[in-house]
N, C-alpha and C. Protein backbone atom coordinates (compact mmCIF):
# COMPACT_ATOMS: atom_id res chain seq x y z
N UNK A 1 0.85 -1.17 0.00
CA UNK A 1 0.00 0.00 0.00
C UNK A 1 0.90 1.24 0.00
N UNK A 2 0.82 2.09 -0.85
CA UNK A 2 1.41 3.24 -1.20
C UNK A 2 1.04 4.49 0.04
N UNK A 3 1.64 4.90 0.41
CA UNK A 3 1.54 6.12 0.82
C UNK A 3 2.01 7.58 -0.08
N UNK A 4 0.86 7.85 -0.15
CA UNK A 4 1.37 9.66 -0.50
C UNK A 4 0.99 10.76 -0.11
N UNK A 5 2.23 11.99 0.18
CA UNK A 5 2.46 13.44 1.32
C UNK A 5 1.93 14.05 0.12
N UNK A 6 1.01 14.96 0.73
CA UNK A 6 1.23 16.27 0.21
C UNK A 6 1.14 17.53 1.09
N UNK A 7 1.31 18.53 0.46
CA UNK A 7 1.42 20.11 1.86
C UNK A 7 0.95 21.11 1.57
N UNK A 8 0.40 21.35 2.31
CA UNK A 8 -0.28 22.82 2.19
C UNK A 8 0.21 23.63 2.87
N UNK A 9 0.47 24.83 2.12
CA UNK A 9 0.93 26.06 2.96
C UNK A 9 -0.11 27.36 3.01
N UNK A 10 0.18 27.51 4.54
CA UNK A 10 -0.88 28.77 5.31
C UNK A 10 -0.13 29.18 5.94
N UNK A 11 0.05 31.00 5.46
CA UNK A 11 0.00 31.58 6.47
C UNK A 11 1.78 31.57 7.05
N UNK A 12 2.64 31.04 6.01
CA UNK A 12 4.10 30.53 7.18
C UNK A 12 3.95 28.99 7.16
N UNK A 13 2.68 28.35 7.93
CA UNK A 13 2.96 27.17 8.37
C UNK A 13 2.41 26.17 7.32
N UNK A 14 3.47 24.92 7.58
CA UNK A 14 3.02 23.75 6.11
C UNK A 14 2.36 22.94 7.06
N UNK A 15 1.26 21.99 6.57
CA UNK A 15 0.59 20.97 6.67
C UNK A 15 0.68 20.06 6.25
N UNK A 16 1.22 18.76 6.39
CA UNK A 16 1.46 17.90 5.55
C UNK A 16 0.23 17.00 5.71
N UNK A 17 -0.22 16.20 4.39
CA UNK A 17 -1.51 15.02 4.59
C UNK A 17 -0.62 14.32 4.40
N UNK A 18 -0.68 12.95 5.09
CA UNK A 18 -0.46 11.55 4.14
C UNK A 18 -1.34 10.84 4.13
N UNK A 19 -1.96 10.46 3.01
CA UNK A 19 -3.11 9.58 2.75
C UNK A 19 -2.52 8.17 1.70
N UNK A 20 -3.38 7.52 2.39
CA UNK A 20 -3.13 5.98 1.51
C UNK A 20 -3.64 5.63 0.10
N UNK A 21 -3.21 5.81 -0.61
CA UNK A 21 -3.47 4.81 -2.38
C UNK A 21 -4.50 4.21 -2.17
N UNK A 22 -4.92 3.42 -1.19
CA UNK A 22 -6.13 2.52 -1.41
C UNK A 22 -7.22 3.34 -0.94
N UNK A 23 -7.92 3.44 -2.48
CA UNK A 23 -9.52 4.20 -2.22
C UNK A 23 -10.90 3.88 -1.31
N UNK A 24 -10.40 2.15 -0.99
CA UNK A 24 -10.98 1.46 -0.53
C UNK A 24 -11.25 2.05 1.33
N UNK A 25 -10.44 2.59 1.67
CA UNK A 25 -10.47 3.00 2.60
C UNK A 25 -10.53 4.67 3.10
N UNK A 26 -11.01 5.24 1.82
CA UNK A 26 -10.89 6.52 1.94
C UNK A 26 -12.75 6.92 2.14
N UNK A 27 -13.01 7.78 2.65
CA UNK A 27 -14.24 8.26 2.99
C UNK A 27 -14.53 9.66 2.55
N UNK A 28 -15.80 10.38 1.97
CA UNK A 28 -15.69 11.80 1.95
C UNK A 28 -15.90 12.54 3.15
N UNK A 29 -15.84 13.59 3.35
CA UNK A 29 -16.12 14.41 4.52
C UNK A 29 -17.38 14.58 4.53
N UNK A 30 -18.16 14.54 3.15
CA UNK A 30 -19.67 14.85 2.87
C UNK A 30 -20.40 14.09 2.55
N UNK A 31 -21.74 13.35 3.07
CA UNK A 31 -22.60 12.73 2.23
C UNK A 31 -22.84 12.85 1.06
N UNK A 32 -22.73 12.18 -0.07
CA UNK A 32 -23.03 12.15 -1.22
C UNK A 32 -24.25 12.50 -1.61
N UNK A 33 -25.61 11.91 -0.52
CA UNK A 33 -27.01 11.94 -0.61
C UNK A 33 -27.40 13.62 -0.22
N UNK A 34 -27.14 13.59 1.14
CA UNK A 34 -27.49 14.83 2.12
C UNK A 34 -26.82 15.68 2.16
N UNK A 35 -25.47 15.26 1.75
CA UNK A 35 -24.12 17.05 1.48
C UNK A 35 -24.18 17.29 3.07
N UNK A 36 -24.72 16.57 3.97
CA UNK A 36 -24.42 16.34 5.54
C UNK A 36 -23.21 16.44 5.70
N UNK A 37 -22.03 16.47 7.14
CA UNK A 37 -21.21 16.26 7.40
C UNK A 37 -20.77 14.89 7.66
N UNK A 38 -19.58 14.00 7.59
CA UNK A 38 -19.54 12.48 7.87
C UNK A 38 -18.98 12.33 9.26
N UNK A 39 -19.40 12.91 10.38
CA UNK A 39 -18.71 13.25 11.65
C UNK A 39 -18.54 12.49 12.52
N UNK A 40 -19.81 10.59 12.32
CA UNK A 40 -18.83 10.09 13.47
C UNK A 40 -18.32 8.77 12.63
N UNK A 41 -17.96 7.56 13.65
CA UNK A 41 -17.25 6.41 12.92
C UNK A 41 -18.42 5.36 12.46
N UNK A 42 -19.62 5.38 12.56
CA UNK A 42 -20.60 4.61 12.10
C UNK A 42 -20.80 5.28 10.95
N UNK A 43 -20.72 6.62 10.24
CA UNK A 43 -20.55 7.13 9.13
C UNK A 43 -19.93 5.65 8.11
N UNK A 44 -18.87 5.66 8.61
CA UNK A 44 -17.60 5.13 8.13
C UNK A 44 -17.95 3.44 7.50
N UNK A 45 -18.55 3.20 8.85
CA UNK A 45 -19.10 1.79 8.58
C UNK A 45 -20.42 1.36 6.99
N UNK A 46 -21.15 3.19 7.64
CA UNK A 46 -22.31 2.27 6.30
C UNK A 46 -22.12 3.40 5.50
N UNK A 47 -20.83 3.76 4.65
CA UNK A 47 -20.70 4.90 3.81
C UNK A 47 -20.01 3.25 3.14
N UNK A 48 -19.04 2.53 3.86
CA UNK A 48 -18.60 1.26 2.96
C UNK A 48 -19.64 0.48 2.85
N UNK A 49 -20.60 0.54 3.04
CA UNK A 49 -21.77 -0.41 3.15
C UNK A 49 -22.58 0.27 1.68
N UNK A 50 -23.29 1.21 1.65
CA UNK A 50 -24.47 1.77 1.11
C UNK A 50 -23.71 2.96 0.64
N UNK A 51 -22.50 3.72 0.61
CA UNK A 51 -22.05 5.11 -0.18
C UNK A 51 -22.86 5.95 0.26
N UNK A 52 -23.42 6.21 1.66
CA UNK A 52 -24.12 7.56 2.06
C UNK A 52 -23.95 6.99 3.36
N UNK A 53 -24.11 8.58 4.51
CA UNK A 53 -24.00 8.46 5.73
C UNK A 53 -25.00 7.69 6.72
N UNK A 54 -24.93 7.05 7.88
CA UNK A 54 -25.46 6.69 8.15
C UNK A 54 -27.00 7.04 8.54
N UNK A 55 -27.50 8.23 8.92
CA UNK A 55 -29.05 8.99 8.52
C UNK A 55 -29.43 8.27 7.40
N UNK A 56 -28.81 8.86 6.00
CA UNK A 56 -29.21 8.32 4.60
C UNK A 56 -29.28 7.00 4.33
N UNK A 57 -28.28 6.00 5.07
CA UNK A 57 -28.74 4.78 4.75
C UNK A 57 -29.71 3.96 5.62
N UNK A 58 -29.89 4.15 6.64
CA UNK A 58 -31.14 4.06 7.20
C UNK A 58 -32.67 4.61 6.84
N UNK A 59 -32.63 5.56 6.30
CA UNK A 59 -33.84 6.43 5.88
C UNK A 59 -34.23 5.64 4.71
N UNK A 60 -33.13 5.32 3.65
CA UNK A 60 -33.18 5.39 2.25
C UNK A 60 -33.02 3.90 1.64
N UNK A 61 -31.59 3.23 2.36
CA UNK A 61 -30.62 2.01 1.78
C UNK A 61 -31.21 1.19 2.59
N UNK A 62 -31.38 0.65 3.97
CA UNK A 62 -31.74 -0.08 4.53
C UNK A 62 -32.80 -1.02 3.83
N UNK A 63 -33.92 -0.38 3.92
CA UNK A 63 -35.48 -0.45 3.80
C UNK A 63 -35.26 -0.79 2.19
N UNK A 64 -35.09 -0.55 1.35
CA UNK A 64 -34.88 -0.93 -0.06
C UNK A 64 -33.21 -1.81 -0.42
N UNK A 65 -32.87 -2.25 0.54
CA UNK A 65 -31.67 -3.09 0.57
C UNK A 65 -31.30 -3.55 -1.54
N UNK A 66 -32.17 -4.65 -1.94
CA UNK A 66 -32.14 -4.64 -3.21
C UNK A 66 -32.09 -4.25 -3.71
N UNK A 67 -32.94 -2.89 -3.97
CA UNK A 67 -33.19 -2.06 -5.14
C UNK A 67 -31.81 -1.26 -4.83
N UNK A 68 -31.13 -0.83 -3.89
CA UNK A 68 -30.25 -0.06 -3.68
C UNK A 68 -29.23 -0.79 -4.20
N UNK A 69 -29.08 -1.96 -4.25
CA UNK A 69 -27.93 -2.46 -4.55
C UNK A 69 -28.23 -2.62 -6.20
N UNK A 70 -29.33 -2.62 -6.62
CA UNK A 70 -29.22 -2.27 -8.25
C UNK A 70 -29.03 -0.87 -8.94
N UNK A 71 -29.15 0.00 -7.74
CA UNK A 71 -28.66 1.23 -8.34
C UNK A 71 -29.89 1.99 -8.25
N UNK A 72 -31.03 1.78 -7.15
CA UNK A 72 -32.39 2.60 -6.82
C UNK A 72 -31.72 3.95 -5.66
N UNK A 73 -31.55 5.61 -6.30
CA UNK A 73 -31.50 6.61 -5.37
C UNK A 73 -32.89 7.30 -4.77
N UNK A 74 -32.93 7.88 -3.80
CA UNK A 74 -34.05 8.61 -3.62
C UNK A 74 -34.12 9.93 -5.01
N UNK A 75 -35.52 10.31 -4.92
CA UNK A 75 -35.42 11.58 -5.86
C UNK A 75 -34.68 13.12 -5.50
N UNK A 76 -34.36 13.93 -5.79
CA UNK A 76 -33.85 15.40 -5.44
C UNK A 76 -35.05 15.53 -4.00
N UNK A 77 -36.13 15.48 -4.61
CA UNK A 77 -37.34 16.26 -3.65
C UNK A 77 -37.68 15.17 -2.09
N UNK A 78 -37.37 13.66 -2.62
CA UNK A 78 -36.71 13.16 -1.03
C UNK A 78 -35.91 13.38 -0.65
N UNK A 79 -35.00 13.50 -1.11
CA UNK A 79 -33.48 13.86 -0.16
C UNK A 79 -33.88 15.60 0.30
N UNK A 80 -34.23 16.24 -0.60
CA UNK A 80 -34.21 17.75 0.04
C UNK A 80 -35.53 17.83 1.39
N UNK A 81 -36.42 16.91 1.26
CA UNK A 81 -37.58 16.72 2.03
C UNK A 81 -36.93 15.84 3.52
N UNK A 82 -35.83 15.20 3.22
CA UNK A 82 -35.17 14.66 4.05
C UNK A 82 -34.01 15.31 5.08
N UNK A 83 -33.60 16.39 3.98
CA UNK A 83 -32.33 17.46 5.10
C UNK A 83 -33.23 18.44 5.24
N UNK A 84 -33.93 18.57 5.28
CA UNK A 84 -35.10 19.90 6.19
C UNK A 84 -35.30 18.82 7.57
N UNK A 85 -35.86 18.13 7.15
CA UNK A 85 -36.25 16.98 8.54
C UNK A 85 -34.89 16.99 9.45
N UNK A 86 -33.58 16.62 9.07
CA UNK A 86 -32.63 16.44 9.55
C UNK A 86 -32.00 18.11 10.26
N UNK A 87 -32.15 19.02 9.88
CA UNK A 87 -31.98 20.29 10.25
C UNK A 87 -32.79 20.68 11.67
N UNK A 88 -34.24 19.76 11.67
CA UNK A 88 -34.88 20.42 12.60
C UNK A 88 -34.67 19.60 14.07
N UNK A 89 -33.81 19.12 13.89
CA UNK A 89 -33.15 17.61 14.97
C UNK A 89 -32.72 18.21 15.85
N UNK A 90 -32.52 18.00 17.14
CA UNK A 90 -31.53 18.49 18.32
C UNK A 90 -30.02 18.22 17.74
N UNK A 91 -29.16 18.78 18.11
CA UNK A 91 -27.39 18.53 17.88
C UNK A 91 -27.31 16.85 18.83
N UNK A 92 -26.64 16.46 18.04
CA UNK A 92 -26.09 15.04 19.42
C UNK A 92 -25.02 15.31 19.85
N UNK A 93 -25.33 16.25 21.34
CA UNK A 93 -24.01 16.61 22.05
C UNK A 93 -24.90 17.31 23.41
N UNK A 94 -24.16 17.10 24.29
CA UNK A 94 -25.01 17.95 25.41
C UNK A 94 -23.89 18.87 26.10
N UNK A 95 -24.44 19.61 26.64
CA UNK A 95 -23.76 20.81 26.42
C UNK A 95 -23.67 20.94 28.54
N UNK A 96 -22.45 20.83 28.77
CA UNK A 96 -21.94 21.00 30.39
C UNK A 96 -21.98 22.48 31.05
């Protein structure tokens, strides 16, 4: 497995990434479905499962397991009917 650096410079200071060659293990930061954030590690689990975060594959992939795996998406007007719903949610974090 390949590793490759790259760097960003800000400001003075460099950043280096190293990320791995294998795509297989790479994740987006964003739902593909919901343009959501991918913020915790169950993301991770059913983004390799179903290619959307875990909200979206429960809402969407679960429940149509088959059809999803032939290539069935929700329409624009579910998914947008779906991140209004998701917007009006409490944060999952409690606050000390």
């Amino acid at each position: 497995m390949e590793k490759i650096q790259k760097s960003i410079v800000i400001d003075d200071m460099t950043i280096h990434i190293i990320e791995d060659s294998d795509s297989s293990l790479t994740m987006p930061l964003f739902c593909p479905l919901c343009e959501f954030v991918m913020s915790s590690a169950f993301n991770f689990e059913y983004y390799h499962t179903y290619n959307c975060c875990k909200n979206c594959s429960l809402k969407f992939a679960e429940s149509r397991r088959g059809e999803w795996k032939k290539g069935w998406r929700p329409s624009d007007g579910e998914i947008e009917e779906f991140k209004n719903h998701l917007r009006l949610q409490s944060p999952c974090f409690i606050l000390e």
